[in-house]
C-alpha atoms as a PDB file:
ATOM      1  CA  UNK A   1      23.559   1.133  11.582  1.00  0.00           C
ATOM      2  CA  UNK A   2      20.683   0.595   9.484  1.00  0.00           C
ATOM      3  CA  UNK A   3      20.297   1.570   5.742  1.00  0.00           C
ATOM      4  CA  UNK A   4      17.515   4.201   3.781  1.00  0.00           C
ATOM      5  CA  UNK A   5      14.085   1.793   4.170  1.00  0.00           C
ATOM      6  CA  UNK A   6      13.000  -0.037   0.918  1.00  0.00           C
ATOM      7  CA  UNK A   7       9.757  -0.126  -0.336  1.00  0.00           C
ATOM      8  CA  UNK A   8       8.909  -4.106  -0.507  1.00  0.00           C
ATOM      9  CA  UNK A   9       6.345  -6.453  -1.445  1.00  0.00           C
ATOM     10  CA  UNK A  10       6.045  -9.740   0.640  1.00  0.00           C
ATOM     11  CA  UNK A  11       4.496 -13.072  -0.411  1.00  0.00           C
ATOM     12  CA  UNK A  12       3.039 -14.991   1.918  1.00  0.00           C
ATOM     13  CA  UNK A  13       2.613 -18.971   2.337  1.00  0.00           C
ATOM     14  CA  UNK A  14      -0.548 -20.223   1.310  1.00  0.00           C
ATOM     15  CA  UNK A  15      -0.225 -22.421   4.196  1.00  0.00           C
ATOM     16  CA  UNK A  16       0.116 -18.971   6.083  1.00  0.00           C
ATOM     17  CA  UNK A  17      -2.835 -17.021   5.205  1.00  0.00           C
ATOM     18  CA  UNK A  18      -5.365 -17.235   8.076  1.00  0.00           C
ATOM     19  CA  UNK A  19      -1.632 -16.074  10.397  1.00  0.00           C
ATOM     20  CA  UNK A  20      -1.190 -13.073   8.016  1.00  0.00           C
ATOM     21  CA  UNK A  21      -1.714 -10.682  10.633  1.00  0.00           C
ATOM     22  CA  UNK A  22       0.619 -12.255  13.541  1.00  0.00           C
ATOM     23  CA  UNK A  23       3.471 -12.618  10.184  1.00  0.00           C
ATOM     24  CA  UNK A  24       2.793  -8.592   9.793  1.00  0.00           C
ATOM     25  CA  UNK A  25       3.269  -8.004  13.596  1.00  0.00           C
ATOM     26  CA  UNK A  26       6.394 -10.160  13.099  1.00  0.00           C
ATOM     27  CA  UNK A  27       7.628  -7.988  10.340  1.00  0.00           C
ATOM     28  CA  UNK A  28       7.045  -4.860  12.049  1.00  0.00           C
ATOM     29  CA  UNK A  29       9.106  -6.411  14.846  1.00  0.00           C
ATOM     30  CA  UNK A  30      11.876  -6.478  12.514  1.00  0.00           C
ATOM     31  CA  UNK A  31      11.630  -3.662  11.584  1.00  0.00           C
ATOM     32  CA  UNK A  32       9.300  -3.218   8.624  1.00  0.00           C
ATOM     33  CA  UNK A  33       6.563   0.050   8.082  1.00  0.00           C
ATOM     34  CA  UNK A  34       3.960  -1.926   7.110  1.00  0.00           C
ATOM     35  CA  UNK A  35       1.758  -0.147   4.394  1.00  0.00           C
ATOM     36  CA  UNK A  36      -0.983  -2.912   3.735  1.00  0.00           C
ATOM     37  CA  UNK A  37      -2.134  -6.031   4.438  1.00  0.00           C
ATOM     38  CA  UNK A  38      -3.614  -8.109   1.618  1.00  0.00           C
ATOM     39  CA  UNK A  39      -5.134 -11.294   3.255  1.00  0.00           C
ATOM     40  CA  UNK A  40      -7.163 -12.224   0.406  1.00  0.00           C
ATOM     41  CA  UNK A  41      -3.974 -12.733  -1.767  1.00  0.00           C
ATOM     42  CA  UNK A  42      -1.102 -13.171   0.896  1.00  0.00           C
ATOM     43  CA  UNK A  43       0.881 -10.075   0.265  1.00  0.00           C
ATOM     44  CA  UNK A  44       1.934  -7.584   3.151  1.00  0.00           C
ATOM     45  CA  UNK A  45       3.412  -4.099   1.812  1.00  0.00           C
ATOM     46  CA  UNK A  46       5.626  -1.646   3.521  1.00  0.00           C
ATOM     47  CA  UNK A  47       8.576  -0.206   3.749  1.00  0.00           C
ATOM     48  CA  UNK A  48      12.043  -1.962   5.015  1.00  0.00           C
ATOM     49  CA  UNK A  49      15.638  -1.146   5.511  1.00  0.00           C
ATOM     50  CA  UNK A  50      17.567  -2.850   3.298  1.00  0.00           C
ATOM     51  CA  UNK A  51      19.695  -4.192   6.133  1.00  0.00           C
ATOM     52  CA  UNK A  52      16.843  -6.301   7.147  1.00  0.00           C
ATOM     53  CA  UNK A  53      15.692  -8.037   4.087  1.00  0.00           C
ATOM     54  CA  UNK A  54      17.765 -11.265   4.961  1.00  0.00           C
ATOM     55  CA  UNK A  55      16.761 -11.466   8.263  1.00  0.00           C
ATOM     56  CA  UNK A  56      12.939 -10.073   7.535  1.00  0.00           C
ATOM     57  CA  UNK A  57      13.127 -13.254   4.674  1.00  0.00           C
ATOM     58  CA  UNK A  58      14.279 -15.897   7.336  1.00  0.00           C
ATOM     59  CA  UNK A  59      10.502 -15.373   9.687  1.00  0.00           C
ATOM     60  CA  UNK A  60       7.906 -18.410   9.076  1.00  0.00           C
ATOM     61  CA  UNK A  61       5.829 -17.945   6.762  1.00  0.00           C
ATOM     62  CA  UNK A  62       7.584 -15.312   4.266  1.00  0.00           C
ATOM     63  CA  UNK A  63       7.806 -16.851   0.468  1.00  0.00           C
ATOM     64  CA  UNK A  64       9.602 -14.307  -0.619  1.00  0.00           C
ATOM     65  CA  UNK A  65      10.347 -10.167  -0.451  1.00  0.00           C
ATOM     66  CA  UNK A  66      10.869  -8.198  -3.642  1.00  0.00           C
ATOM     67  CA  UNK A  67      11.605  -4.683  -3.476  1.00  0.00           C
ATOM     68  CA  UNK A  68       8.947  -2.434  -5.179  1.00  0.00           C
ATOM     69  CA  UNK A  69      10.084  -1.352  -8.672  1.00  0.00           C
ATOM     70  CA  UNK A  70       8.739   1.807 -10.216  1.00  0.00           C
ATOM     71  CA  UNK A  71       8.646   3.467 -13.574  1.00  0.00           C
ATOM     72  CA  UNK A  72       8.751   7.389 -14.093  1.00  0.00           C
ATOM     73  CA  UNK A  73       7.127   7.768 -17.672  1.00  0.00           C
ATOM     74  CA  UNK A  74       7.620  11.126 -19.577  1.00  0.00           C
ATOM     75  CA  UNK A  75       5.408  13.788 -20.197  1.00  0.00           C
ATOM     76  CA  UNK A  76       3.459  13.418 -23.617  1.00  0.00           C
ATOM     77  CA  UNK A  77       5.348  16.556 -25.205  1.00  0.00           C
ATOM     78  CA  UNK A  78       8.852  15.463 -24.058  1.00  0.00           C
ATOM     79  CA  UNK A  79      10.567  13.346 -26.930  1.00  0.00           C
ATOM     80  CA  UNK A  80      11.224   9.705 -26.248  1.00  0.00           C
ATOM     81  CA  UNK A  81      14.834   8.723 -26.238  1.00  0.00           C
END
């Protein structure tokens, strides 16, 4: 059963770079949507089920995968708690 897919960030190897694209084809084999891929400064964006983040972090070449964290800011009239 897999889990509700993750927006993540990976970091690639600097060692990696110029095999960016075959790590991304790698990723989507495990499963990843992949939104972007930033050769220039080795990160590969997408979307992942959670389920797969340990096994997604084990492929050669992967630094690192955060999950994407974002903010909801209010609306300038609301009051700020």
């Amino acid at each position: 059963m897999t889990t509700e897919p993750e927006q993540v960030v990976v970091t690639v190897r600097d060692d990696q770079l110029a095999e960016i694209d075959e790590l991304a084809k790698e990723l989507r084999l495990a499963g990843m949507r992949v939104d972007q891929v930033l050769g220039e400064i080795g990160v590969i964006t997408g979307s992942l089920p959670a389920d797969r983040l340990t096994s997604a972090q084990r492929l050669p070449g992967v630094t690192a995968i955060e999950r994407e964290t974002s903010f909801q800011v209010p609306p300038p009239d609301e009051d700020v708690q």
